[in-house]
C-alpha atoms as a PDB file:
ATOM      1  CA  UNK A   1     123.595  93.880 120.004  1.00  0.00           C
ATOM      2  CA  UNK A   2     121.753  96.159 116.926  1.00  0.00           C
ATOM      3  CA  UNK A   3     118.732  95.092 118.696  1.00  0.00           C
ATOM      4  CA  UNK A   4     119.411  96.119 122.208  1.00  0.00           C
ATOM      5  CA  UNK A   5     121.151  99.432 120.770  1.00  0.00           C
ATOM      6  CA  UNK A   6     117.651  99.832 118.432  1.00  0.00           C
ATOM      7  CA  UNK A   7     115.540  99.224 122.327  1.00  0.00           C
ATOM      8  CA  UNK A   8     118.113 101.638 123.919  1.00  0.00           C
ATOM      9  CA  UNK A   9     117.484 104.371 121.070  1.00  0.00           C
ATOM     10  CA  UNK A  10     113.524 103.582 121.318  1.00  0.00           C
ATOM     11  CA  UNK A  11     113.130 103.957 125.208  1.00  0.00           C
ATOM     12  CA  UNK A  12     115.646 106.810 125.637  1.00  0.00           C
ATOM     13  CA  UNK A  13     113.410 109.119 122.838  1.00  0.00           C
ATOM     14  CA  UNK A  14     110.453 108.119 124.857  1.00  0.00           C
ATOM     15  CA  UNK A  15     111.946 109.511 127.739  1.00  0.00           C
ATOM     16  CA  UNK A  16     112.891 112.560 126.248  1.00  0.00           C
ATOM     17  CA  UNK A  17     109.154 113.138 124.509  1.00  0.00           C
ATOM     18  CA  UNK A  18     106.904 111.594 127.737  1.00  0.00           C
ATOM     19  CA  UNK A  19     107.529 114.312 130.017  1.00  0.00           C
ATOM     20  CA  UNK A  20     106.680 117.473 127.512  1.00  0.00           C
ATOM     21  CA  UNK A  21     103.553 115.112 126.281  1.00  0.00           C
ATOM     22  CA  UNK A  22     102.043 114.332 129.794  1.00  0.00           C
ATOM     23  CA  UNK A  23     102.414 118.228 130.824  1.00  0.00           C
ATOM     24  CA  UNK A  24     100.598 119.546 127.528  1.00  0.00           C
ATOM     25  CA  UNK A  25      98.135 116.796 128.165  1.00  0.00           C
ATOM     26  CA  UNK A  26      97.160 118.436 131.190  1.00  0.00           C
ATOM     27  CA  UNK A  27      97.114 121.474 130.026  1.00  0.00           C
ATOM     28  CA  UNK A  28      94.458 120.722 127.254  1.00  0.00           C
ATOM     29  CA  UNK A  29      91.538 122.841 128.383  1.00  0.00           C
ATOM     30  CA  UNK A  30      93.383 125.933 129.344  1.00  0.00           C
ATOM     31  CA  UNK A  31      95.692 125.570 125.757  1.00  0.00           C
ATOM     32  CA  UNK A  32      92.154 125.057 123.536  1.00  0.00           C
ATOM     33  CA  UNK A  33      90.823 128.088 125.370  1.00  0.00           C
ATOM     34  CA  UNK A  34      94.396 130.150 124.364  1.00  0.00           C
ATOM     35  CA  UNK A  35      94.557 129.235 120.755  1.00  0.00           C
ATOM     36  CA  UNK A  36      90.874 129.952 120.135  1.00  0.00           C
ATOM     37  CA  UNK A  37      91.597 133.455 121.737  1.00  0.00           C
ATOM     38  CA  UNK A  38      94.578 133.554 118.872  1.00  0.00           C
ATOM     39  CA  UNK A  39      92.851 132.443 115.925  1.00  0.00           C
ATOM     40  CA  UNK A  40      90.205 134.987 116.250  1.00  0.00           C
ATOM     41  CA  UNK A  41      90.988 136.449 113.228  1.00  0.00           C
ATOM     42  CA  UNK A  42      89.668 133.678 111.482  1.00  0.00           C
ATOM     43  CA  UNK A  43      86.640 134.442 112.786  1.00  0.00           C
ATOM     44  CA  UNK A  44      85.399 135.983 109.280  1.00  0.00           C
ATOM     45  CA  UNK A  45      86.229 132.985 107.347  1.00  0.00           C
ATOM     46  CA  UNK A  46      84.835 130.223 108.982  1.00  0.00           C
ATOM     47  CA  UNK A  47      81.599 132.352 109.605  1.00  0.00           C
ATOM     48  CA  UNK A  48      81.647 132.510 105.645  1.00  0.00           C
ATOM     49  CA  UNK A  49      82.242 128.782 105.595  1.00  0.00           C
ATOM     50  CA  UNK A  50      79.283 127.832 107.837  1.00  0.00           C
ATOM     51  CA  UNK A  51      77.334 130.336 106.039  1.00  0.00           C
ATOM     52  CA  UNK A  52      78.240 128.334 102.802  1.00  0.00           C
ATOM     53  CA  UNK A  53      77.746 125.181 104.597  1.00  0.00           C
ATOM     54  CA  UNK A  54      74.112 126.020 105.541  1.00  0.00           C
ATOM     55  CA  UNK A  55      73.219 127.070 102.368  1.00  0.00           C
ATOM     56  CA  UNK A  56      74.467 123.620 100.381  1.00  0.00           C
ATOM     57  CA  UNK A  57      73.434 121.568 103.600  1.00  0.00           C
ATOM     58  CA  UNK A  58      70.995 123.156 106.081  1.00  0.00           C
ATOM     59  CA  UNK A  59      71.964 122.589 109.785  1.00  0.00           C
ATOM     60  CA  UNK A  60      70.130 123.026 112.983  1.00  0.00           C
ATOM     61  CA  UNK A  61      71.053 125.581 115.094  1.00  0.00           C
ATOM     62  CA  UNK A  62      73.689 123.470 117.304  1.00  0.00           C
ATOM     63  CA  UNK A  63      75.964 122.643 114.483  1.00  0.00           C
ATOM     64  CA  UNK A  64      78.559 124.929 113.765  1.00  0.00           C
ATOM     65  CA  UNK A  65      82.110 125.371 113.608  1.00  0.00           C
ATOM     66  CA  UNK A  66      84.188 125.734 116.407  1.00  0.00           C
ATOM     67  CA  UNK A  67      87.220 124.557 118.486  1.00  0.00           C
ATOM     68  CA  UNK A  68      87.039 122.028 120.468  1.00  0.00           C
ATOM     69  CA  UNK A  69      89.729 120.115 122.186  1.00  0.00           C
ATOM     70  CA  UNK A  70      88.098 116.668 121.761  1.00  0.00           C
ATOM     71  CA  UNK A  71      88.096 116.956 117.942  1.00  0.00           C
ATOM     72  CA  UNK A  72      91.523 116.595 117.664  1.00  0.00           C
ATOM     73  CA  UNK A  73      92.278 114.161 120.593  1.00  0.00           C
ATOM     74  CA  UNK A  74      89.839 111.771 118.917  1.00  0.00           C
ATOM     75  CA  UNK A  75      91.333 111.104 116.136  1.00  0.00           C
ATOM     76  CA  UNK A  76      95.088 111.614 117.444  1.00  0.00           C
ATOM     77  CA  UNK A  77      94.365 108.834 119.788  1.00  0.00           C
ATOM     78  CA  UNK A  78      92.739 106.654 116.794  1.00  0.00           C
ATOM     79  CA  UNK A  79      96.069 107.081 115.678  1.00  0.00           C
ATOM     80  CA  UNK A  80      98.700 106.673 118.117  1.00  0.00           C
ATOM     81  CA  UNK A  81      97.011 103.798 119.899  1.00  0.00           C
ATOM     82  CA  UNK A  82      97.198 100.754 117.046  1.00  0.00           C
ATOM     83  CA  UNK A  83     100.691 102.339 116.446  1.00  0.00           C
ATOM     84  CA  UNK A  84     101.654 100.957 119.841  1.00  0.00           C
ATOM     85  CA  UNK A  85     101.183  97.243 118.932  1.00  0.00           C
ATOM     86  CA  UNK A  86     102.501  97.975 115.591  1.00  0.00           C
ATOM     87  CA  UNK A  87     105.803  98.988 117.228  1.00  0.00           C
ATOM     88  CA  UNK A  88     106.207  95.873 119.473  1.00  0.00           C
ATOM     89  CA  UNK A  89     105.119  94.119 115.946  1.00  0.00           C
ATOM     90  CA  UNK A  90     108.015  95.673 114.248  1.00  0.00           C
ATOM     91  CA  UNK A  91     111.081  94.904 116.978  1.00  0.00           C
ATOM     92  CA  UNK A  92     109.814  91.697 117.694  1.00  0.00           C
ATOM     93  CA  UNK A  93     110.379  91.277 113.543  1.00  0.00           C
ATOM     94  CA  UNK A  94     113.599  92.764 113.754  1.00  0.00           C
ATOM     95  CA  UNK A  95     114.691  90.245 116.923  1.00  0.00           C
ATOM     96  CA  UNK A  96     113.416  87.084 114.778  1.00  0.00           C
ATOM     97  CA  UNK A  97     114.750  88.723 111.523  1.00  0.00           C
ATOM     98  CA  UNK A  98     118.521  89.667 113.084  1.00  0.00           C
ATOM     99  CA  UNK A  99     118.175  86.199 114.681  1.00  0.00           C
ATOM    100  CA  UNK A 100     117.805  84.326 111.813  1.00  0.00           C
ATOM    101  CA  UNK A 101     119.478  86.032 108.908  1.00  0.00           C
ATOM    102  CA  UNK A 102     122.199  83.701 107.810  1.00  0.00           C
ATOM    103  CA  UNK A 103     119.523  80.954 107.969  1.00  0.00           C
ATOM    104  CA  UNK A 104     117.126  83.017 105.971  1.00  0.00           C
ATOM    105  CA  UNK A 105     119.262  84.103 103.280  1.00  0.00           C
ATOM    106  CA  UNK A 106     120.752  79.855 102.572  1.00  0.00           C
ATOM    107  CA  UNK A 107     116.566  79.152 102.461  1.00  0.00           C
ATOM    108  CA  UNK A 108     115.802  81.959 100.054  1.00  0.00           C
ATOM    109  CA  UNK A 109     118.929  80.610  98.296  1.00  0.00           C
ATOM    110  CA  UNK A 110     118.069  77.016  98.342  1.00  0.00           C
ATOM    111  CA  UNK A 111     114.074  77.240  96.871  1.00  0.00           C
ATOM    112  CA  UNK A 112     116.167  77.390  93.599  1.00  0.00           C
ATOM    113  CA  UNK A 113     117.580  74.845  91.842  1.00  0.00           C
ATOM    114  CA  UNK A 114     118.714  76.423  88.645  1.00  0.00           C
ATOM    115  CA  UNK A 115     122.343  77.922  88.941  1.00  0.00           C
ATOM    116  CA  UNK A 116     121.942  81.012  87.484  1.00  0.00           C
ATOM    117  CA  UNK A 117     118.554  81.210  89.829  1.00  0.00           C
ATOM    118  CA  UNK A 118     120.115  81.428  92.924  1.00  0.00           C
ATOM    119  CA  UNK A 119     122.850  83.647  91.408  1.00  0.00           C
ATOM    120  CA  UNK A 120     120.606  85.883  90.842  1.00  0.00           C
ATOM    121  CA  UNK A 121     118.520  85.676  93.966  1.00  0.00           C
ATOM    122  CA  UNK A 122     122.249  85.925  95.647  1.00  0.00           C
ATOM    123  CA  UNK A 123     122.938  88.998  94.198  1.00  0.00           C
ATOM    124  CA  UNK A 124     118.995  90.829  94.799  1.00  0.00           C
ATOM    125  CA  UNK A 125     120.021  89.725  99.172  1.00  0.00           C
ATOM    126  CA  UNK A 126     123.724  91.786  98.623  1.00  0.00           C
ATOM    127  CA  UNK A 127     122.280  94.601  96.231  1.00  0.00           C
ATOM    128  CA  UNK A 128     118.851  95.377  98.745  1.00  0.00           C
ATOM    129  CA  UNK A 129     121.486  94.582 101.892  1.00  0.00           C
ATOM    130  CA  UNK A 130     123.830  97.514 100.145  1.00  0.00           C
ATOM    131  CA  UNK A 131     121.493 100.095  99.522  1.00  0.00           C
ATOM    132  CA  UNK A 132     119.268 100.022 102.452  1.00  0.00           C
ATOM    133  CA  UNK A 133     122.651 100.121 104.390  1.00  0.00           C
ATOM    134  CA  UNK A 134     123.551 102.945 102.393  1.00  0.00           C
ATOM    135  CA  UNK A 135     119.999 104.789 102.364  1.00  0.00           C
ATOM    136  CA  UNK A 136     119.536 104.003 106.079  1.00  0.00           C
ATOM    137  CA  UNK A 137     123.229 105.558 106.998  1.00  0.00           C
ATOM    138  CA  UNK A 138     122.935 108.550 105.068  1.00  0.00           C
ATOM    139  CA  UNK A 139     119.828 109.450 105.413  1.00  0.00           C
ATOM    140  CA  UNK A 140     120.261 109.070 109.567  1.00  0.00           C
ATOM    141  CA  UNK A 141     123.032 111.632 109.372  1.00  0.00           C
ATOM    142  CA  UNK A 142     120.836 113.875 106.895  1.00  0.00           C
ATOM    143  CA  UNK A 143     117.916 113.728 109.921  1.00  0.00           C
ATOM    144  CA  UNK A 144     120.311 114.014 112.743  1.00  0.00           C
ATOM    145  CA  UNK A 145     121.057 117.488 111.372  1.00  0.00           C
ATOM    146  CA  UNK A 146     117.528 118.357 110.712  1.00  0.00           C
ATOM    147  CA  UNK A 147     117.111 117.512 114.310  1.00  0.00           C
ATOM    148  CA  UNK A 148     119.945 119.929 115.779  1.00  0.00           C
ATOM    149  CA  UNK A 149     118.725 122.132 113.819  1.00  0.00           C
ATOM    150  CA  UNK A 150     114.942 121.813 114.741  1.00  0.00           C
ATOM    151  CA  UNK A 151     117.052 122.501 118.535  1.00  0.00           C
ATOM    152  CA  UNK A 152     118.462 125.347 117.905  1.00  0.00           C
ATOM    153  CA  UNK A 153     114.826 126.778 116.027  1.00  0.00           C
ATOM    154  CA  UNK A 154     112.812 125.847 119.181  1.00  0.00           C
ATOM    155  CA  UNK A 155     116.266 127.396 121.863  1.00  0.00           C
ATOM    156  CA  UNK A 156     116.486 130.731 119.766  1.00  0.00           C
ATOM    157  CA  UNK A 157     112.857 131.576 119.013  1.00  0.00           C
ATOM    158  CA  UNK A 158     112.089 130.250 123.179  1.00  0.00           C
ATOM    159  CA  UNK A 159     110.056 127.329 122.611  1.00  0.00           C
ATOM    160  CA  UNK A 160     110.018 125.197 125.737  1.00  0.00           C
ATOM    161  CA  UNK A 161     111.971 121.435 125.635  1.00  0.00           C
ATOM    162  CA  UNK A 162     114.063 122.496 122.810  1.00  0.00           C
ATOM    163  CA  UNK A 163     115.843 118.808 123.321  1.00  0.00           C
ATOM    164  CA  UNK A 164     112.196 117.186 122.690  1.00  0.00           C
ATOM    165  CA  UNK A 165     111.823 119.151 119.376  1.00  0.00           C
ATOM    166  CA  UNK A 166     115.824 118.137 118.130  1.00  0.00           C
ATOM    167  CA  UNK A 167     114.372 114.257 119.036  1.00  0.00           C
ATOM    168  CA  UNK A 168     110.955 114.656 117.852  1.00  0.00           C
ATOM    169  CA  UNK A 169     112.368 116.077 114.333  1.00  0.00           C
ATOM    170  CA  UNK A 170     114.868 113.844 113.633  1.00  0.00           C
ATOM    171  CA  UNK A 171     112.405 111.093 114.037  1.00  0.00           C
ATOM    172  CA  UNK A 172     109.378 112.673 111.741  1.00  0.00           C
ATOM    173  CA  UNK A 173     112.137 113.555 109.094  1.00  0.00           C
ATOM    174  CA  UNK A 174     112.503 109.880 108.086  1.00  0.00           C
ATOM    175  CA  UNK A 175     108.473 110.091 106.949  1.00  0.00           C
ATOM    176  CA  UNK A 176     108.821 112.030 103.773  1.00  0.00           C
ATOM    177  CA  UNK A 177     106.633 114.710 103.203  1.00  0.00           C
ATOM    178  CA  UNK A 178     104.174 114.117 106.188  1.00  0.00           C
ATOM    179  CA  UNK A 179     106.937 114.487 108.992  1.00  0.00           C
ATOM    180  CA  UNK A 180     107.864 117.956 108.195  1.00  0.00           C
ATOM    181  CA  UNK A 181     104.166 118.836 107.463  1.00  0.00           C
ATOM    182  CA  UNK A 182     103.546 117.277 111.058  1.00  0.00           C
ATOM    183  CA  UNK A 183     106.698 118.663 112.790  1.00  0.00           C
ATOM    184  CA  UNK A 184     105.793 122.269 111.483  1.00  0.00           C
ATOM    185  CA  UNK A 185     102.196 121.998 111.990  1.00  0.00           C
ATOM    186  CA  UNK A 186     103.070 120.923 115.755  1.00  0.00           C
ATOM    187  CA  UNK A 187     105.191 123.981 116.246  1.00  0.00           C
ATOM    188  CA  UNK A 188     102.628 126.065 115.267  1.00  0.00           C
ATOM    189  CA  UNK A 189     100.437 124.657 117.550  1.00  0.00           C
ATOM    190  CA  UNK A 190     102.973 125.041 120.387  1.00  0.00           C
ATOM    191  CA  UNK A 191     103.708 128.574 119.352  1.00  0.00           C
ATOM    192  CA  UNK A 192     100.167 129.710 119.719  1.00  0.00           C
ATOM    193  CA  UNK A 193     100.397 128.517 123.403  1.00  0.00           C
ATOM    194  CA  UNK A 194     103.528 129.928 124.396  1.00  0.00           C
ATOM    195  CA  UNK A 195     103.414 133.476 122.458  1.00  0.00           C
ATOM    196  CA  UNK A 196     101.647 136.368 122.988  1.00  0.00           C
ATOM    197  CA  UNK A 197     101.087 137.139 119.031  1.00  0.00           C
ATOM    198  CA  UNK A 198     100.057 135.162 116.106  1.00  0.00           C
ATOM    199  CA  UNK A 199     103.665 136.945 114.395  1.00  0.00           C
ATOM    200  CA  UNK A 200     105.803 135.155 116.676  1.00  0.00           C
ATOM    201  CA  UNK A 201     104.024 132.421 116.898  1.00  0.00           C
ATOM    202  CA  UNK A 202     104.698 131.406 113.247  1.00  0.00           C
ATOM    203  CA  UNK A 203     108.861 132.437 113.392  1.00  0.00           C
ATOM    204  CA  UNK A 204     109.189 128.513 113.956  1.00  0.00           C
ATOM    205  CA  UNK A 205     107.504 126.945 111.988  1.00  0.00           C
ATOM    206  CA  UNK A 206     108.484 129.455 108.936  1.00  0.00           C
ATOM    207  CA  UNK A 207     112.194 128.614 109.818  1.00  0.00           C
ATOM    208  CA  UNK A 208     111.906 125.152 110.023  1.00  0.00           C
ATOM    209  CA  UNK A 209     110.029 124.779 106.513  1.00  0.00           C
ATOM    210  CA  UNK A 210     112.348 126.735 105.076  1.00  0.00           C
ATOM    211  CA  UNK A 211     115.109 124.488 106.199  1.00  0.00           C
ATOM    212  CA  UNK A 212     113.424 121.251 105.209  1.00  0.00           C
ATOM    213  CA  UNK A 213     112.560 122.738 101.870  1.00  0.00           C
ATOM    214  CA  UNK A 214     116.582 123.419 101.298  1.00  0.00           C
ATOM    215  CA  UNK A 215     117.129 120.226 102.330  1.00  0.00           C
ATOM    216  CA  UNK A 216     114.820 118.203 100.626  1.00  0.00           C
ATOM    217  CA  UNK A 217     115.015 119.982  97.023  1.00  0.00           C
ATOM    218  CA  UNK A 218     118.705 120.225  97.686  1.00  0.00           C
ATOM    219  CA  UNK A 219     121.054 118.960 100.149  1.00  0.00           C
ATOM    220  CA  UNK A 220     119.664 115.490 100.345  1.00  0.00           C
ATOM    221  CA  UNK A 221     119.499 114.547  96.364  1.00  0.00           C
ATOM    222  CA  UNK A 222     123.135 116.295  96.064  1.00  0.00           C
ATOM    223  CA  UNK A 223     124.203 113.780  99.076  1.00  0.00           C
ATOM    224  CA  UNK A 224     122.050 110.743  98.137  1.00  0.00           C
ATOM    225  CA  UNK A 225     123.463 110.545  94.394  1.00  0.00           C
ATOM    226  CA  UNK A 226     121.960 109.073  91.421  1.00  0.00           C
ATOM    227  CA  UNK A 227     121.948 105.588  92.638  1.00  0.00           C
ATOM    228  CA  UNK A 228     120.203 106.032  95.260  1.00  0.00           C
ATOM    229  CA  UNK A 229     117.324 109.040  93.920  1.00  0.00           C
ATOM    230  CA  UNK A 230     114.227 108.248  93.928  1.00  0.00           C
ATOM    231  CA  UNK A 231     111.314 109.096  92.000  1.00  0.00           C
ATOM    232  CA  UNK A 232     109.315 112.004  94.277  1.00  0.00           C
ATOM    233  CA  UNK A 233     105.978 110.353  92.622  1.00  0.00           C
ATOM    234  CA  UNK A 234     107.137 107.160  93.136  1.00  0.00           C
ATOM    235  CA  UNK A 235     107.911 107.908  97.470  1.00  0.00           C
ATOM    236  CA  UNK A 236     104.333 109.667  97.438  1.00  0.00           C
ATOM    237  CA  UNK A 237     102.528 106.372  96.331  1.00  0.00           C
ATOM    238  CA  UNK A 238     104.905 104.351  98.313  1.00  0.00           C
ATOM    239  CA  UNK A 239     103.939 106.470 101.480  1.00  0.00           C
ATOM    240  CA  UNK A 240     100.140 106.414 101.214  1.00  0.00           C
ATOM    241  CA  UNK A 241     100.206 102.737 100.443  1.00  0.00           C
ATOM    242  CA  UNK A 242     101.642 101.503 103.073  1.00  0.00           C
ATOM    243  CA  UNK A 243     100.563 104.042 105.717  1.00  0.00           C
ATOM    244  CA  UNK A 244      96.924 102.683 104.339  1.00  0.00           C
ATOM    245  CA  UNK A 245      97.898  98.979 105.072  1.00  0.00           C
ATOM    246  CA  UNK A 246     100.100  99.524 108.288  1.00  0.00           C
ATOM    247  CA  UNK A 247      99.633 102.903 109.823  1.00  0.00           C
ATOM    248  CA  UNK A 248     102.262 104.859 111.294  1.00  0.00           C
ATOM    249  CA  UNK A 249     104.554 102.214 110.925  1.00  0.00           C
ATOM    250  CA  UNK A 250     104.293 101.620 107.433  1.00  0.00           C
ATOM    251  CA  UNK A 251     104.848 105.426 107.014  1.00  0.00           C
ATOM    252  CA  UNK A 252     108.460 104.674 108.726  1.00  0.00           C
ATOM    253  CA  UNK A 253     108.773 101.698 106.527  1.00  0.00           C
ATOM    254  CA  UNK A 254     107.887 103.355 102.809  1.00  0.00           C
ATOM    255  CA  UNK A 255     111.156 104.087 101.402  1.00  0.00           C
ATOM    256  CA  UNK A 256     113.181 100.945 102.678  1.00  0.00           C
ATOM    257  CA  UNK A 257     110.201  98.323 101.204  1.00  0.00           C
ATOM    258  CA  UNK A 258     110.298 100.874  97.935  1.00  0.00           C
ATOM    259  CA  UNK A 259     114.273 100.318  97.676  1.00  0.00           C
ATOM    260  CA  UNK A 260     113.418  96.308  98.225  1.00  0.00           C
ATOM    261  CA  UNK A 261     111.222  96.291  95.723  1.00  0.00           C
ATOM    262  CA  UNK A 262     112.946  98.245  92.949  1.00  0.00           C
ATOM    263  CA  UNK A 263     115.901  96.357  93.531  1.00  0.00           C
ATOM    264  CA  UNK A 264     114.332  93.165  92.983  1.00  0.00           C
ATOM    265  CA  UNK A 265     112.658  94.725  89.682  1.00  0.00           C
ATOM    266  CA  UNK A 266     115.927  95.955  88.206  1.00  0.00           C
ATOM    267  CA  UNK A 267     117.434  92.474  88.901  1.00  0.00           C
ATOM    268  CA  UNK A 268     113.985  90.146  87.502  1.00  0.00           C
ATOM    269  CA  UNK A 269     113.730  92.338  84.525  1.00  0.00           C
ATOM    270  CA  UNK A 270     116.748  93.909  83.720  1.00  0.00           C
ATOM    271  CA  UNK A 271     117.616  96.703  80.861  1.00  0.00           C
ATOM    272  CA  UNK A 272     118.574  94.613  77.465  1.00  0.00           C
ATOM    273  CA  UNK A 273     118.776  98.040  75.561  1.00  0.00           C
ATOM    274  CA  UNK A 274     122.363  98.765  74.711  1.00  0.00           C
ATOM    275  CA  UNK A 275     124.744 101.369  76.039  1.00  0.00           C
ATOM    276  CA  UNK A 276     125.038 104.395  74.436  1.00  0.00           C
ATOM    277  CA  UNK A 277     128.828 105.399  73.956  1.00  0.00           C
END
């Protein structure tokens, strides 16, 4: 049943995200054309940077630096299209993995023969069930409210599909770091379409990073606790490690394998110092 509710969840946000994807899709040439009109006031600086680009490494004529539409498609589709078969990967895991729990956790349990062994491995399977139950809840609750409020940002300011940006926030809030970069970065983009004015165009995305700055200096370590903080260097590594071995997916997947893993180090080598009174 936390499978098919999982498949539910997944097919419902695509849904919500396919139809404002398709219709910017095919609006590609005529929104490259708009934001280069925009950004003309960067005109000066990235003349100054292909001037200083010519000078260290001399170009022909043909090479310089401009917007094109393609550039970022390229590697955007580079991106999203492995992620595809990484996300059948990962519920077909879950399936297997929800399937076969009870079984899993006796074999884990049984490779030991010592006593105390599979104590201990007993009590690593409740302590990383416990606080990825914990992490996982709160932090869904903590993203669900980034999301409404990543609704009202788009409804007030008049960005079209405000719904899709409340879905598409709550879901890029459980990256850390990148998703907000990527979330505010997007409405920037989608500003520069749909206002008249650079100025307006950035109201959104100011707004939102100001709101996921409160809530990720504040709001979430005051509601995670101690027990469940996390070292900000030790996320960053976590992130760009696994994102390396398994893409977008392993972006998702960062913070839950960090948890697993610390558990399991605070249990194999635990803290003989004694208490201080």
């Amino acid at each position: 049943m936390l499978w098919l509710l999982v498949i539910g969840v997944f097919y419902g946000v695509i849904a919500l995200l396919a139809a404002p994807a398709l219709d910017w899709i095919k609006k590609a040439p005529d929104i490259a054309l708009n934001v280069k009109e925009k950004l003309q006031v960067l005109d000066q600086p990235l003349a100054a940077l292909q001037s200083l680009r010519n000078a260290i490494l001399p170009q022909n004529e043909n090479s310089r630096i401009g917007f094109d539409i393609a550039n970022f498609l390229q590697p955007a589709l580079t991106i999203v299209t492995p992620a595809i078969g990484q996300i059948f990967i990962f519920f077909g895991t879950l399936f297997f993995f929800l399937l076969g729990h009870a079984q899993l956790r006796q074999v884990l349990i049984a490779l030991f023969e010592e006593h105390e062994s599979r104590l201990r491995t007993l009590k690593i399977i409740n302590d990383v069930e416990r606080n990825l139950t914990n992490y996982l809840s709160v932090v869904a609750v903590i993203n669900f409210a980034v999301g409404l409020m990543a609704f009202l940002i788009a409804y007030i300011v008049g960005l079209p599909n405000a719904v899709a940006w409340g879905v598409l926030g709550f879901i890029l809030n459980f990256i850390p770091y990148i998703g907000a970069l990527l979330m505010e970065a997007v409405l920037l983009a989608v500003g520069l379409v749909t206002f008249p004015t650079l100025t307006e165009a950035l109201v959104a995305p100011l707004l939102y990073f100001g709101f996921t700055t409160l809530e990720g200096h504040f709001i979430t370590p005051s509601i995670m606790g101690r027990q469940l903080t996390l070292s900000p260097l030790t996320v960053f590594l976590s992130l760009i490690f696994w994102s390396w071995l398994w893409g977008p997916m392993g972006a998702f997947l960062a913070v839950p394998l960090l948890i697993v893993a610390l558990v399991a180090i605070n249990h194999l080598f635990p803290d003989d110092e004694p208490a201080l009174p």
